[in-house]
Each structure stands twice: as C-alpha cells, then as structure tokens.
C-alpha atoms as a PDB file:
ATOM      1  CA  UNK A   1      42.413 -71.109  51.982  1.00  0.00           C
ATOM      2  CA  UNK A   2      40.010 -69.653  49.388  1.00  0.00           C
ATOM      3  CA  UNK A   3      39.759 -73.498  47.821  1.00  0.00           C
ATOM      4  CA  UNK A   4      39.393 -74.942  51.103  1.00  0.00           C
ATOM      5  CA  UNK A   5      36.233 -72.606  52.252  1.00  0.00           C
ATOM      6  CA  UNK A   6      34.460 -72.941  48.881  1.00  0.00           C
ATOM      7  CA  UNK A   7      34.540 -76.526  49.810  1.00  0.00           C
ATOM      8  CA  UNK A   8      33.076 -76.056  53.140  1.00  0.00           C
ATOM      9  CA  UNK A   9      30.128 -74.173  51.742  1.00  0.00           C
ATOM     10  CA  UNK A  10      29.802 -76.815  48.769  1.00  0.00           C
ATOM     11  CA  UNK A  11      29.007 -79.100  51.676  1.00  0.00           C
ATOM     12  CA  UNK A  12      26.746 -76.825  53.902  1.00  0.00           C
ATOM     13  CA  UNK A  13      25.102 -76.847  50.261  1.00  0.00           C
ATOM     14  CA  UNK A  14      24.861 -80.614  50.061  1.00  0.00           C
ATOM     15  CA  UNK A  15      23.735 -80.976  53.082  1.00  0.00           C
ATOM     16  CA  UNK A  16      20.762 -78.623  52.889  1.00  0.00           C
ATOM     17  CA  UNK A  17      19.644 -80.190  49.449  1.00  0.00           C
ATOM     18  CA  UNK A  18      19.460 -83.709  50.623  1.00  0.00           C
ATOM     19  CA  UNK A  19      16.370 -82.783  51.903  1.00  0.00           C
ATOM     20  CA  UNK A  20      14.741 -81.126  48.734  1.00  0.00           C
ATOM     21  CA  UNK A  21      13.916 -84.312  46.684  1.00  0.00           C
ATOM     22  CA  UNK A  22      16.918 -83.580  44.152  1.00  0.00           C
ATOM     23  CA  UNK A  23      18.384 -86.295  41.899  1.00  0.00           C
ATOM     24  CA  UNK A  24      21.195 -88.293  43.739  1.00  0.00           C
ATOM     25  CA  UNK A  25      24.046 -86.822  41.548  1.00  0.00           C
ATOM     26  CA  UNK A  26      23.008 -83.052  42.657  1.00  0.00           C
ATOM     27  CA  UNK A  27      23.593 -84.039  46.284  1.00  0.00           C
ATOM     28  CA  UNK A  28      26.041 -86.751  46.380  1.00  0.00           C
ATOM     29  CA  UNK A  29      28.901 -85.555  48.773  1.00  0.00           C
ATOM     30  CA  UNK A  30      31.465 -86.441  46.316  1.00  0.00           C
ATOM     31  CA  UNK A  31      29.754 -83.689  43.664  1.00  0.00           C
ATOM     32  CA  UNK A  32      32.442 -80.709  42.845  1.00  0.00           C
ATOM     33  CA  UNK A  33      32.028 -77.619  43.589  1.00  0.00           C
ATOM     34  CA  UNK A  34      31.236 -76.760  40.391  1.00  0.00           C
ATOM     35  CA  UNK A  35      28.467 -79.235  40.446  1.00  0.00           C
ATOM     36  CA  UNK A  36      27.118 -78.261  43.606  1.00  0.00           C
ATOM     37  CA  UNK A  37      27.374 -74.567  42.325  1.00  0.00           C
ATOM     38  CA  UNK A  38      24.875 -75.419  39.259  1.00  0.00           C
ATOM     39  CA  UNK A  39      22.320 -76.076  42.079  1.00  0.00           C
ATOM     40  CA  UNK A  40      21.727 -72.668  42.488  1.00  0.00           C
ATOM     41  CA  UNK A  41      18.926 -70.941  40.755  1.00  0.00           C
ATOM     42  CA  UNK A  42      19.983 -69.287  37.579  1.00  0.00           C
ATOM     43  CA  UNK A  43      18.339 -65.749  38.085  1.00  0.00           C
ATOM     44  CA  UNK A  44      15.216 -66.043  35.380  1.00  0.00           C
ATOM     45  CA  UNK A  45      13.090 -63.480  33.871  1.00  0.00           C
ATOM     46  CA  UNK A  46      15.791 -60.777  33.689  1.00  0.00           C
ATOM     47  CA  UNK A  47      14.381 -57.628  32.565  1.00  0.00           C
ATOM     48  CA  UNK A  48      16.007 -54.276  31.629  1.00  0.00           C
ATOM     49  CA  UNK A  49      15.062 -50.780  30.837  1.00  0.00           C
ATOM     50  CA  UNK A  50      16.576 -47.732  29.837  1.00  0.00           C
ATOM     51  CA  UNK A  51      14.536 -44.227  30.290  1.00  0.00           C
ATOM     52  CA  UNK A  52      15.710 -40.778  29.260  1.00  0.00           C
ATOM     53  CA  UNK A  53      15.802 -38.717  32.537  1.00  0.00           C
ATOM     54  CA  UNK A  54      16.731 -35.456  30.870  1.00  0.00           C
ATOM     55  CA  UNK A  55      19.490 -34.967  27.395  1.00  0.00           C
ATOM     56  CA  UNK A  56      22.089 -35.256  30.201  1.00  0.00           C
ATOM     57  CA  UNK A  57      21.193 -38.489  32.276  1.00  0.00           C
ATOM     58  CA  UNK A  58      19.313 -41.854  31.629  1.00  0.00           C
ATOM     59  CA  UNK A  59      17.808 -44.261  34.555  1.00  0.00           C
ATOM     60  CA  UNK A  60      18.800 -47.619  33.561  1.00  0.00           C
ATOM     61  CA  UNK A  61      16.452 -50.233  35.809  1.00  0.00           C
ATOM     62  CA  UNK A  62      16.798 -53.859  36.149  1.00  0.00           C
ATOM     63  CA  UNK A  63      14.956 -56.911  37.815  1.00  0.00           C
ATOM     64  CA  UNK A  64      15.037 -60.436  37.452  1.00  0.00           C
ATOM     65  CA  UNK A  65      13.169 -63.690  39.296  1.00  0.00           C
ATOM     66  CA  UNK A  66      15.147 -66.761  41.508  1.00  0.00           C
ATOM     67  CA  UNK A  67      15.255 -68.210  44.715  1.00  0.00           C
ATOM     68  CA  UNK A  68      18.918 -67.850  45.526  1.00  0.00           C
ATOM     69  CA  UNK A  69      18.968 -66.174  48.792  1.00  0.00           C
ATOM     70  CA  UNK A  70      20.921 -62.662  47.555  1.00  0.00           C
ATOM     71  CA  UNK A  71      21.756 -61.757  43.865  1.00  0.00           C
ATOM     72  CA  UNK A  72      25.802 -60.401  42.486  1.00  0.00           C
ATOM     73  CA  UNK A  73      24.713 -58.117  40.193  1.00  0.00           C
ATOM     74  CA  UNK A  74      26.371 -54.866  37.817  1.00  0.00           C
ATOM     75  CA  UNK A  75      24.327 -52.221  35.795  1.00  0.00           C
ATOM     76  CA  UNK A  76      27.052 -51.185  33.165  1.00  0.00           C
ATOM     77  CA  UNK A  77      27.319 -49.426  29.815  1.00  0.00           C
ATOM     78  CA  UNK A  78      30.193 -49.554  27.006  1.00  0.00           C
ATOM     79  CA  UNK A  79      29.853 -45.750  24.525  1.00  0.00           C
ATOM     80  CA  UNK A  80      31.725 -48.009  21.386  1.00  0.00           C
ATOM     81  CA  UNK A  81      34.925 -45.396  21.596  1.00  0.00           C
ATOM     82  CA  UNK A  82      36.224 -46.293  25.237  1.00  0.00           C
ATOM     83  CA  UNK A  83      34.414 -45.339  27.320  1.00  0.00           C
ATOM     84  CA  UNK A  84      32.330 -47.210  29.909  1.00  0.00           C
ATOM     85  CA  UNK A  85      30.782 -47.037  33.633  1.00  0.00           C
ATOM     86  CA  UNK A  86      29.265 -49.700  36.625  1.00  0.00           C
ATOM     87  CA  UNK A  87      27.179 -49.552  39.216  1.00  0.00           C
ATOM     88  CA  UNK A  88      26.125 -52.984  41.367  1.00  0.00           C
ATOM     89  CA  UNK A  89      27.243 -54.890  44.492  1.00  0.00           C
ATOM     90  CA  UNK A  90      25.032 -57.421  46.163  1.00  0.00           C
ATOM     91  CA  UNK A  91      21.246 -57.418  47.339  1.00  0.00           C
ATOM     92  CA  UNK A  92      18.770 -59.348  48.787  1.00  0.00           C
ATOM     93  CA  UNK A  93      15.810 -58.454  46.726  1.00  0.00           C
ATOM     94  CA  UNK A  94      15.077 -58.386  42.846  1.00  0.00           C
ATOM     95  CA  UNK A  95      15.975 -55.245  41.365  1.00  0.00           C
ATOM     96  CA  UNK A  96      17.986 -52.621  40.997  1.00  0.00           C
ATOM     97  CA  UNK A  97      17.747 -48.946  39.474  1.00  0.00           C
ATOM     98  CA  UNK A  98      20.500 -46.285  38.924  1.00  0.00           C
ATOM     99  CA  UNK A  99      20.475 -42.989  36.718  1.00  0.00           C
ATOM    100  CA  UNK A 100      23.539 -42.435  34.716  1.00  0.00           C
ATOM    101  CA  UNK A 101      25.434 -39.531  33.223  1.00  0.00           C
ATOM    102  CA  UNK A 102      25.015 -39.876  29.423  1.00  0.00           C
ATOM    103  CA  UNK A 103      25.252 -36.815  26.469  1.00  0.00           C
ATOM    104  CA  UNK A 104      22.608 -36.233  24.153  1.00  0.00           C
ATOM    105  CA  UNK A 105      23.671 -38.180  20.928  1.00  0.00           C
ATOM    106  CA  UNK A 106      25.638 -40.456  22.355  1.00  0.00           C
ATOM    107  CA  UNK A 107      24.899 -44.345  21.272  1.00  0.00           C
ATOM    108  CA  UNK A 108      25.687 -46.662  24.662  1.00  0.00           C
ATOM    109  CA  UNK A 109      24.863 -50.655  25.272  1.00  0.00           C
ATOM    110  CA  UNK A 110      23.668 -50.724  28.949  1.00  0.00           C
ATOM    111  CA  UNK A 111      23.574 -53.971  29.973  1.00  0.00           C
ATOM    112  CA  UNK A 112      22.916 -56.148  33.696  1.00  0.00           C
ATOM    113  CA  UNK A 113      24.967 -59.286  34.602  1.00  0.00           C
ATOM    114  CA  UNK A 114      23.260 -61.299  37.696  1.00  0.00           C
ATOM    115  CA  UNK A 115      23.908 -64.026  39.230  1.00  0.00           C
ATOM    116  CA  UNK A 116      22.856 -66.451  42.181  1.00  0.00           C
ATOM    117  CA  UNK A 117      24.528 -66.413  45.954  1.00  0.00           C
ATOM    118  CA  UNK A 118      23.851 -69.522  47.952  1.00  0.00           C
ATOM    119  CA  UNK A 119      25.703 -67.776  50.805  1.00  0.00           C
ATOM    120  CA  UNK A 120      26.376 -64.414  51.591  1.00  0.00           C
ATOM    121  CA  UNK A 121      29.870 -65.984  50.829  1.00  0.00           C
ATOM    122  CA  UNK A 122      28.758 -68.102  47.860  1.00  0.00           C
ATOM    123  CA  UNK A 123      28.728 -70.693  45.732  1.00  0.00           C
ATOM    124  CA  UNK A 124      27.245 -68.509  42.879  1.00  0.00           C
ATOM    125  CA  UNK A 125      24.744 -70.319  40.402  1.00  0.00           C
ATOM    126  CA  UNK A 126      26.046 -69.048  35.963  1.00  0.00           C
ATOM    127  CA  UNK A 127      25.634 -65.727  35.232  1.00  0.00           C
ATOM    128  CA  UNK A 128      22.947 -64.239  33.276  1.00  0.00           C
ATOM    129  CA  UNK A 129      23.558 -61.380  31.068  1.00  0.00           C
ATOM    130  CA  UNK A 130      21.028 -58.976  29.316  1.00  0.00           C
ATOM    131  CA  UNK A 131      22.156 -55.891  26.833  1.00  0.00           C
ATOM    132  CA  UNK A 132      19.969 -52.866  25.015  1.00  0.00           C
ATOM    133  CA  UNK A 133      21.733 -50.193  22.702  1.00  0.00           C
ATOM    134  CA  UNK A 134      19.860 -46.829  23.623  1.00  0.00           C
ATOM    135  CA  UNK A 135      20.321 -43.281  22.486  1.00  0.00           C
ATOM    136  CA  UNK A 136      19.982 -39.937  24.640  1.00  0.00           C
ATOM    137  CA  UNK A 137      18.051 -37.500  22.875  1.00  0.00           C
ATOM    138  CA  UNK A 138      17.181 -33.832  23.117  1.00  0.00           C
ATOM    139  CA  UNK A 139      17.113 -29.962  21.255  1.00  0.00           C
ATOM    140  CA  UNK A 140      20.245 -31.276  19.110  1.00  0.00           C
ATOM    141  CA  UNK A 141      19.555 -34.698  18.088  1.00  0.00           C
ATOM    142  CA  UNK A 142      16.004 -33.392  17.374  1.00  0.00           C
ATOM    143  CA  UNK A 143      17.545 -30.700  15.160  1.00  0.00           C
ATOM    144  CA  UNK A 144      19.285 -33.251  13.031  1.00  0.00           C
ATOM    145  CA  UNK A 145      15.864 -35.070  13.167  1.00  0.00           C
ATOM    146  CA  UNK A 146      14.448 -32.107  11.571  1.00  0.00           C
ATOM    147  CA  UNK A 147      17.190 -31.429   8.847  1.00  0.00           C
ATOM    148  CA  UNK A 148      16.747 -35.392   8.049  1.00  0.00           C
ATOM    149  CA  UNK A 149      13.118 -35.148   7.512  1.00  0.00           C
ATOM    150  CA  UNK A 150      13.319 -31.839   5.633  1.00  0.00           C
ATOM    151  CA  UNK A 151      15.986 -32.736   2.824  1.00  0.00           C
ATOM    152  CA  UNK A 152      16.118 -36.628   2.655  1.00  0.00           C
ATOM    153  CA  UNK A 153      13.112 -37.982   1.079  1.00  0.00           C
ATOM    154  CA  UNK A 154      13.325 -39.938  -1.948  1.00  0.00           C
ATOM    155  CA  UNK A 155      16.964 -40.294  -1.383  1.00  0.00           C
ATOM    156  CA  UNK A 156      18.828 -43.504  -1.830  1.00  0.00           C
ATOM    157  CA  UNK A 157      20.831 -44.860   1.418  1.00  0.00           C
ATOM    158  CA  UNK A 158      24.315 -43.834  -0.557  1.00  0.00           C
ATOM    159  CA  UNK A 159      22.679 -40.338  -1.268  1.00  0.00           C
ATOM    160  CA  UNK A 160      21.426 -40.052   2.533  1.00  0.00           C
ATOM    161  CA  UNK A 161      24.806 -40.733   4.011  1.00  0.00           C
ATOM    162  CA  UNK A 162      26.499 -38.298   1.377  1.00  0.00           C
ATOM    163  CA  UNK A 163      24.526 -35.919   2.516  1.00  0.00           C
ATOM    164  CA  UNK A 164      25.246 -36.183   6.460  1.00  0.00           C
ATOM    165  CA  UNK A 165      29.037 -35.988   5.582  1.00  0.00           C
ATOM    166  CA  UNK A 166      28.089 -32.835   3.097  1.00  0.00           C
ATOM    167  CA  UNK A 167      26.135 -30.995   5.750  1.00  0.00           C
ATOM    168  CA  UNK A 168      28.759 -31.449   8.619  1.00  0.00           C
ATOM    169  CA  UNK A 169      31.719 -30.472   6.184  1.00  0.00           C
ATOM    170  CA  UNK A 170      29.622 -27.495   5.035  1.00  0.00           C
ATOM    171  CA  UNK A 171      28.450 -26.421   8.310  1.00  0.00           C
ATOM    172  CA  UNK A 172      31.241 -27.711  11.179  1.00  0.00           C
ATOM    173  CA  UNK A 173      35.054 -26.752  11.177  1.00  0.00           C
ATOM    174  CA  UNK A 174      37.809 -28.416  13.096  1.00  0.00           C
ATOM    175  CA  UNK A 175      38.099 -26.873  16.676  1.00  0.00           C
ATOM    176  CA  UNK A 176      41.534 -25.995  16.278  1.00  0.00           C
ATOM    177  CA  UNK A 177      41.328 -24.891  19.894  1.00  0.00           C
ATOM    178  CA  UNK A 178      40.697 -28.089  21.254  1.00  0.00           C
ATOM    179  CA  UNK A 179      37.845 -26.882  23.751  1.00  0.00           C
ATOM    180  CA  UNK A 180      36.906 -30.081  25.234  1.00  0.00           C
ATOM    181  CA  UNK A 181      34.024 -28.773  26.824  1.00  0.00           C
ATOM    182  CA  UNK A 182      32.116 -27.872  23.330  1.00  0.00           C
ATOM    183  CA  UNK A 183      33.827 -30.186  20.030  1.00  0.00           C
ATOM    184  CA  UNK A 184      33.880 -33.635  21.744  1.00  0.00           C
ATOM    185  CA  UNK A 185      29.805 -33.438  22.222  1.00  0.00           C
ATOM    186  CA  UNK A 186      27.123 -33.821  19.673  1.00  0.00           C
ATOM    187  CA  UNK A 187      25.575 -30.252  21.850  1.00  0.00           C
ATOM    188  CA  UNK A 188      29.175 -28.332  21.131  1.00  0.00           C
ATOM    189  CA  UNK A 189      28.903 -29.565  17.239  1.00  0.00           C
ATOM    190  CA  UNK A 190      25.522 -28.366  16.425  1.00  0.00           C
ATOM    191  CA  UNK A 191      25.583 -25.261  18.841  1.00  0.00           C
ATOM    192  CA  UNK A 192      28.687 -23.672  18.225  1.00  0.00           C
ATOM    193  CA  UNK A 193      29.513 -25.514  14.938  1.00  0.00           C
ATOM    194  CA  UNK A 194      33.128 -26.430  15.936  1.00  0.00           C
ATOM    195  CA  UNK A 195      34.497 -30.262  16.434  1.00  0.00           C
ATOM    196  CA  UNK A 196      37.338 -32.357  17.010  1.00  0.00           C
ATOM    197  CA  UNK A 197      36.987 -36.371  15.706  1.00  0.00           C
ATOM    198  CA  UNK A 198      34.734 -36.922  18.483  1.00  0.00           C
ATOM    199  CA  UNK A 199      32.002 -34.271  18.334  1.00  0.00           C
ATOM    200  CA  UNK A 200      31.891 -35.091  14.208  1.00  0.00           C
ATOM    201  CA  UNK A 201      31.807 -38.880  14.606  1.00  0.00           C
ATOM    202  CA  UNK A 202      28.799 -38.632  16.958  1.00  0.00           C
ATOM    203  CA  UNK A 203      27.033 -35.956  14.857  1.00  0.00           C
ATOM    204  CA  UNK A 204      27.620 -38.888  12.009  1.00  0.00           C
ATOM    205  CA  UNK A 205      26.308 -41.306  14.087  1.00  0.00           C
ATOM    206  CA  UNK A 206      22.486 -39.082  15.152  1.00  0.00           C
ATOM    207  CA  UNK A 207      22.191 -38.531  11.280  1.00  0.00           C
ATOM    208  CA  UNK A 208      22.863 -42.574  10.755  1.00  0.00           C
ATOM    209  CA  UNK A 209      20.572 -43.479  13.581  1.00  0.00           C
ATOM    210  CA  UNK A 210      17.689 -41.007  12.063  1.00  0.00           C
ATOM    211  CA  UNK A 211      18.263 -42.653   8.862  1.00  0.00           C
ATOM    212  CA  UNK A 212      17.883 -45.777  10.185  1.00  0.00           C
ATOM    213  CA  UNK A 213      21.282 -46.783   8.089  1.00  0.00           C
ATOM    214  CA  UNK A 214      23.745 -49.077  10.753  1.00  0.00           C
ATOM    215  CA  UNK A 215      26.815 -47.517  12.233  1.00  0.00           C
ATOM    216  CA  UNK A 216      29.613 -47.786  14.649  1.00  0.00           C
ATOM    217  CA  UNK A 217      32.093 -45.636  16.168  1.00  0.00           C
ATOM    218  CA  UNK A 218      36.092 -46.804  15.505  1.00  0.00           C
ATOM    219  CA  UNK A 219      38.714 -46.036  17.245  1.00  0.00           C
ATOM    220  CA  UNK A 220      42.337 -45.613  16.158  1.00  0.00           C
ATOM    221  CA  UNK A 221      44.637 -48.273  18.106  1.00  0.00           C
ATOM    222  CA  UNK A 222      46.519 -45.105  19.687  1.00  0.00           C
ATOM    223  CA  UNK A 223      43.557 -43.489  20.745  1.00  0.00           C
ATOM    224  CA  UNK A 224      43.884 -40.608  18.871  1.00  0.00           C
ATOM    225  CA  UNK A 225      41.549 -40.643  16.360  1.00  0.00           C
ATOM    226  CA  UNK A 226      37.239 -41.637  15.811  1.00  0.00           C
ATOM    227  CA  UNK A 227      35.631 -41.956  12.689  1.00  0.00           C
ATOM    228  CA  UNK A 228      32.621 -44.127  11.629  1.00  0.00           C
ATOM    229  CA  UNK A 229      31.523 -47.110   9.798  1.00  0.00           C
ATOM    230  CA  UNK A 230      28.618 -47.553   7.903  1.00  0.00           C
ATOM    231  CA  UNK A 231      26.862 -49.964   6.515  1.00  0.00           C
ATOM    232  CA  UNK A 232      25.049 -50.257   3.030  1.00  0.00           C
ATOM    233  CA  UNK A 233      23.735 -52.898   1.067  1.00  0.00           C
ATOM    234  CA  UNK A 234      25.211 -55.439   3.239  1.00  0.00           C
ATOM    235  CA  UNK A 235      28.577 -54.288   3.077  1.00  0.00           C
ATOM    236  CA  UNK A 236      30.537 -52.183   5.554  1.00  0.00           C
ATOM    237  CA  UNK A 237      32.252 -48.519   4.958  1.00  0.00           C
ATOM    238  CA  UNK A 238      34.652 -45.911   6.607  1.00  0.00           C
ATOM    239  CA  UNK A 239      33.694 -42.502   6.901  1.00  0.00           C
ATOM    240  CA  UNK A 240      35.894 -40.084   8.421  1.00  0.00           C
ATOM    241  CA  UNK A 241      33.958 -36.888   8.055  1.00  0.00           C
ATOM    242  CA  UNK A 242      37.340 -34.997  10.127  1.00  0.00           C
ATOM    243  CA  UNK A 243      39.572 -36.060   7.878  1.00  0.00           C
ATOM    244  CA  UNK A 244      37.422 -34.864   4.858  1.00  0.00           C
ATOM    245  CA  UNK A 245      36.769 -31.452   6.187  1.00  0.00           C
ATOM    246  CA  UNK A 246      40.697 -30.325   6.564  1.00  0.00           C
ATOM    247  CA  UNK A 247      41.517 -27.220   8.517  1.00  0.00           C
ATOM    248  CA  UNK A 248      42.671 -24.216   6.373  1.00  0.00           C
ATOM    249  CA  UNK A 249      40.056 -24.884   3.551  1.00  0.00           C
ATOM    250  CA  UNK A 250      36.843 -23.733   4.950  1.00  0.00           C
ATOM    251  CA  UNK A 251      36.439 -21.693   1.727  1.00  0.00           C
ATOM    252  CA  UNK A 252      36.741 -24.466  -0.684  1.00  0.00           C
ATOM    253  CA  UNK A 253      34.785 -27.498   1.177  1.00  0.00           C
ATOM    254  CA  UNK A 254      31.947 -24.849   2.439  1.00  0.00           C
ATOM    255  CA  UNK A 255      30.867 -25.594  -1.786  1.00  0.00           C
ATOM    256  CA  UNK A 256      33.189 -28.683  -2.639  1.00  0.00           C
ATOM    257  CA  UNK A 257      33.340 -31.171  -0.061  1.00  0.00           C
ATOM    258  CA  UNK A 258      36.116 -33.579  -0.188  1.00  0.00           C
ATOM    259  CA  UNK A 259      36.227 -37.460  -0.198  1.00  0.00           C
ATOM    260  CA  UNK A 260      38.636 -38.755   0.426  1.00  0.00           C
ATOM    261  CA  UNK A 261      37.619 -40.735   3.345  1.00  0.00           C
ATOM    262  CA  UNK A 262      34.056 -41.294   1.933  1.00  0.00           C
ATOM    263  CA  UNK A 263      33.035 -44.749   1.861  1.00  0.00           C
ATOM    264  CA  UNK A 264      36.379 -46.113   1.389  1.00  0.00           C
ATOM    265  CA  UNK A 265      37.497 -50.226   1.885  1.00  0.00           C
ATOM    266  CA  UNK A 266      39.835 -51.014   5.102  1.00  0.00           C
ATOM    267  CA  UNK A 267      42.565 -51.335   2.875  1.00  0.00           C
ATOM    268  CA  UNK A 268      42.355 -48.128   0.945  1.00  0.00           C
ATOM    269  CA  UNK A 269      40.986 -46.418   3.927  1.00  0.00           C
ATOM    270  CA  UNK A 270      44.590 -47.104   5.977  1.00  0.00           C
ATOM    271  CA  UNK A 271      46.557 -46.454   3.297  1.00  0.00           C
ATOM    272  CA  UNK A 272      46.156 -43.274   2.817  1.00  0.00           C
ATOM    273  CA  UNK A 273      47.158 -42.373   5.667  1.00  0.00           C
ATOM    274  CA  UNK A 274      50.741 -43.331   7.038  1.00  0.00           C
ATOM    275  CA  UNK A 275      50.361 -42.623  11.010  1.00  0.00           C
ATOM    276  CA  UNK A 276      48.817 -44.746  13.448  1.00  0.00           C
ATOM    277  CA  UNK A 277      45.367 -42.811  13.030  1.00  0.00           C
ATOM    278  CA  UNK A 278      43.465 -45.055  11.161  1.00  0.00           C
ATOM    279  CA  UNK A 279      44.645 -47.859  11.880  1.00  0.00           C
ATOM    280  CA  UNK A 280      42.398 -50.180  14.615  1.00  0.00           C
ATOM    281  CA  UNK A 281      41.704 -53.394  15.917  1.00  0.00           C
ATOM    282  CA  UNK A 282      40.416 -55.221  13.467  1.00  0.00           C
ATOM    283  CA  UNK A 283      38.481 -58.230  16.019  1.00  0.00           C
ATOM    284  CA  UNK A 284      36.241 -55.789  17.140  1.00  0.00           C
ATOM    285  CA  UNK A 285      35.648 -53.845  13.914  1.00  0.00           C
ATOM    286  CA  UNK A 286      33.561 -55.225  11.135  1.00  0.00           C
ATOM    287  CA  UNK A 287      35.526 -55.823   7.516  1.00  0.00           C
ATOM    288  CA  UNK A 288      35.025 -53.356   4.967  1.00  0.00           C
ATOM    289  CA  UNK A 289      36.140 -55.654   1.962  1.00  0.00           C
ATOM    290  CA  UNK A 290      34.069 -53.868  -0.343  1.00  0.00           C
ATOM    291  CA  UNK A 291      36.131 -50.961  -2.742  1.00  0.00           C
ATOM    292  CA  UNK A 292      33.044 -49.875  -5.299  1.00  0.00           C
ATOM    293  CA  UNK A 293      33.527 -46.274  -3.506  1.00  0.00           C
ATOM    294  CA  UNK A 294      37.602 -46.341  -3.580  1.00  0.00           C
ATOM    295  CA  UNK A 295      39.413 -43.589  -4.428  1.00  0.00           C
ATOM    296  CA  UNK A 296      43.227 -42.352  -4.858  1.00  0.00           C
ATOM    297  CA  UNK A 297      42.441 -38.856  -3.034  1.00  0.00           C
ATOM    298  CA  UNK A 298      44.587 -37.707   0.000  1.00  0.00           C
ATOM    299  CA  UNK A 299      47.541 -39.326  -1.934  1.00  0.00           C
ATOM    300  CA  UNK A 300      50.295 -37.303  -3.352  1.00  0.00           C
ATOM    301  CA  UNK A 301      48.568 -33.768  -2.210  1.00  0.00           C
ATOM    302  CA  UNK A 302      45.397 -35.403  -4.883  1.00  0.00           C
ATOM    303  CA  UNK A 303      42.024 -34.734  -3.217  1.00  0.00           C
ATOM    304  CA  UNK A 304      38.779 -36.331  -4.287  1.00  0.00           C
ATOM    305  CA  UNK A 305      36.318 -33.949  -5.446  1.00  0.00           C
ATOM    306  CA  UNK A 306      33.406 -36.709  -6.815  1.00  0.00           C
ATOM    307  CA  UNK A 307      32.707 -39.607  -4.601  1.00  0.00           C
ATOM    308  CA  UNK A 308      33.813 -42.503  -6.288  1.00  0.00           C
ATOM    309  CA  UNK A 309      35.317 -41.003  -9.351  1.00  0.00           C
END
C-alpha cells in the first residue's frame, strides 16, 4: 500500500511539473519515484547556531532556504560517551529553534538534518545535514581556564597534558560513594573534588579544550568505563586519569602521581588491564599506534612512577 501511494504522489508530482519548463526526463511519466523525488528542492543555505543560555542549557537555532512546500527536519546532539537527544517534526516555514539541557564542560556535536516535502505526505527531495562541536561553559570551566593560564606557559604540549592528569590526581579522589548527582559532572569534580570515570574524563577534556590540544571521550564496549584520547604531534594517546589515581593511595599520588595509563598505545593501553574496561570499539575510535610513552606499570602490582621510563 505504502509503494502504491508513493506512486500516486510521484504522479500528482509529474503532473504539476509538466508545466514548469523542466527537461523531458524530470517529467516523463515513466520517471521513478526516485527520479521524480530529486525534483524537489534540496533545502539550501542551511545555517546553524549554538548559544549558551546559562552553564545548564544551550539554544541550538537552525534555518535553511527552498521552495518545497513544508520541510522534515531534527535538531539533535551526540555528548561522544552515549549520550544523545532530538527535537524536530515537520513545518511549513524556515527555521527552527529549541534550548537544550547541556552541563557545563560537556563537549556535544549539535547538528540539523532537513529535508524537502512535496506533499504533506511526500516525496521528500536528499537530505541535507549540518554539524558544530560546542562547549557549555561557566564558574568551573572558567576555573580550569584560570589554572591553565596561571601554570602553563612555556610548556610543551606533552608537559601541558602531564600536567592536567597531575592536577586532577593531586586534587580529585575516586567517589567511592558513587553520588551521581556530584562525580559524573565537570561542576561535582571541581566543587567537591570527588569523581567517578565520568566527572574525571570531562575535567580532562575542559583542560584539553583550554589547551587547545585535540581530544575525545572513549567508552569501554560494556559501558562501564570513560577515559580520554589525546592527540600530540600527530599521533593519538590514552589517558585514563581514573585509573591512574587508584583509591586507597591518596597519600602517595597527592606527591607521586602514577602512570600507568599516561599516554599509552592501544595495545599496551588494553593490556594492562584484563576486564572488559578498556577495551572499545575500535571503528569509531582513532588508532593509537604510537608506543614512545609505553610503559610496563599496572602489571604484576609494578606502578609507573616517571612517564615513559
């Protein structure tokens, strides 16, 4: 049935085009749907914005140019560890706001898909598809800002990210509690100076971005683990500041961090460790071939006192 009305409004669609001046192929009653389809207006001149409302929310806004008679479009954003949201439906008109919930520190791609309607049933014309990474800022990322600023200059890239992981080890413990609410946000780290995997790999990720050094988020295949990567002369890292800041030795790490998981190659990096936590999809993670930084700590009780030693 679904077939059968598509080709029903493929003809209505014919039929109203023979009158438009088109080449003959466009309109010839034998074209496909698929052809006849193509004869709508690609939305053009598709714009996208992202605005901080307040370090809780962001208004993402979107507009874009055709002459199809209504628009499908989604506002959506992907956080890089999972998480994602969507806001759309269909309108008659060009654009399209909507204010999202989104944590200070967190890195998101918002992005708008729109497309075409002939028909308030369709054909729909391809889809066009526009993307922008944006960061919500506010008292915590600015703090990290500060701490950048104040102890960073004149430091290489390697010494820069050594001394994000140094400063979180030093001055955030594992939330052994497991309060949600406070160690999974970059807030919870830097206020009460507690953190699970989450609330470390996102403090990791505000010092990266104020460094201007590339990073992602990864995620563990079973979902139970975050760390970062990071990227330095052209060649990709993992850093798992949680793992390098074990609970139980406060004492020693507060004046001997650990690294273990400092900088370490995807194959070194996994085996160390023989659960599922590190170990990830590999097609949407970038290759960390190079081992200059690998080390044998976390193996046979050894830890690594000197990156790289």
């Amino acid at each position: 049935m679904k077939k059968e009305m598509l080709k029903i409004a493929a003809s209505v669609l014919t039929a109203s085009l023979l009158f438009t001046g088109l080449p003959a192929q466009i309109v010839d009653q034998k074209a496909s749907v698929e052809t006849v389809c193509a004869a709508v207006a690609k939305p053009t001149n598709v714009k996208l914005s992202v605005k901080r409302v307040s370090s809780s929310k962001v208004k993402v806004s979107a507009s874009w140019s055709g002459s199809a008679p209504a628009y499908m479009f989604e506002l959506y954003y992907e956080d890089g560890y999972g998480g994602h949201g969507s806001a759309g439906g269909v309108q008659y008109d060009t654009s399209f706001s909507y204010t999202f919930k989104h944590p200070e520190g967190e890195m998101r791609t918002y992005g708008i898909k729109v497309k075409g309607i002939a028909g308030n049933d369709g054909p729909y014309s391809a889809q066009v598809k526009k993307t922008k990474n944006f960061m919500n800022t506010g008292t915590y990322t600015k703090k990290i800002k500060n701490l950048v600023k104040s102890n960073t200059s004149g430091m290489s890239d390697y010494e820069k990210v050594r001394f994000a992981h140094d400063w979180l080890i030093k001055n955030v413990d594992y939330d052994q509690t497991y309060d949600m609410e406070k160690s999974t946000t970059l807030a919870g780290t830097m206020k009460y100076k507690k953190a699970v995997c989450q609330g470390y790999s996102i403090a990791f990720g505000v010092f990266m971005k104020e460094m201007k050094i590339p990073s992602k988020y990864v995620v563990s295949t079973n979902g139970d683990h975050m760390w970062n990567l990071v990227k330095l002369g052209g060649k990709w890292y993992h850093v798992d500041v949680t793992w390098d800041d074990p609970m139980g030795m406060e004492s020693v790490t507060i004046d001997h961090p650990i690294y273990d998981y400092f900088l370490q190659s995807t194959g070194n990096f996994q085996a160390k460790d023989p659960s599922a936590d590190h170990i990830f999809k590999t097609k949407s993670v970038p290759t960390a071939n190079s081992t200059i930084y690998d080390n044998p700590g976390s193996t046979d009780n050894y830890y690594e006192a000197v990156p790289g030693d």
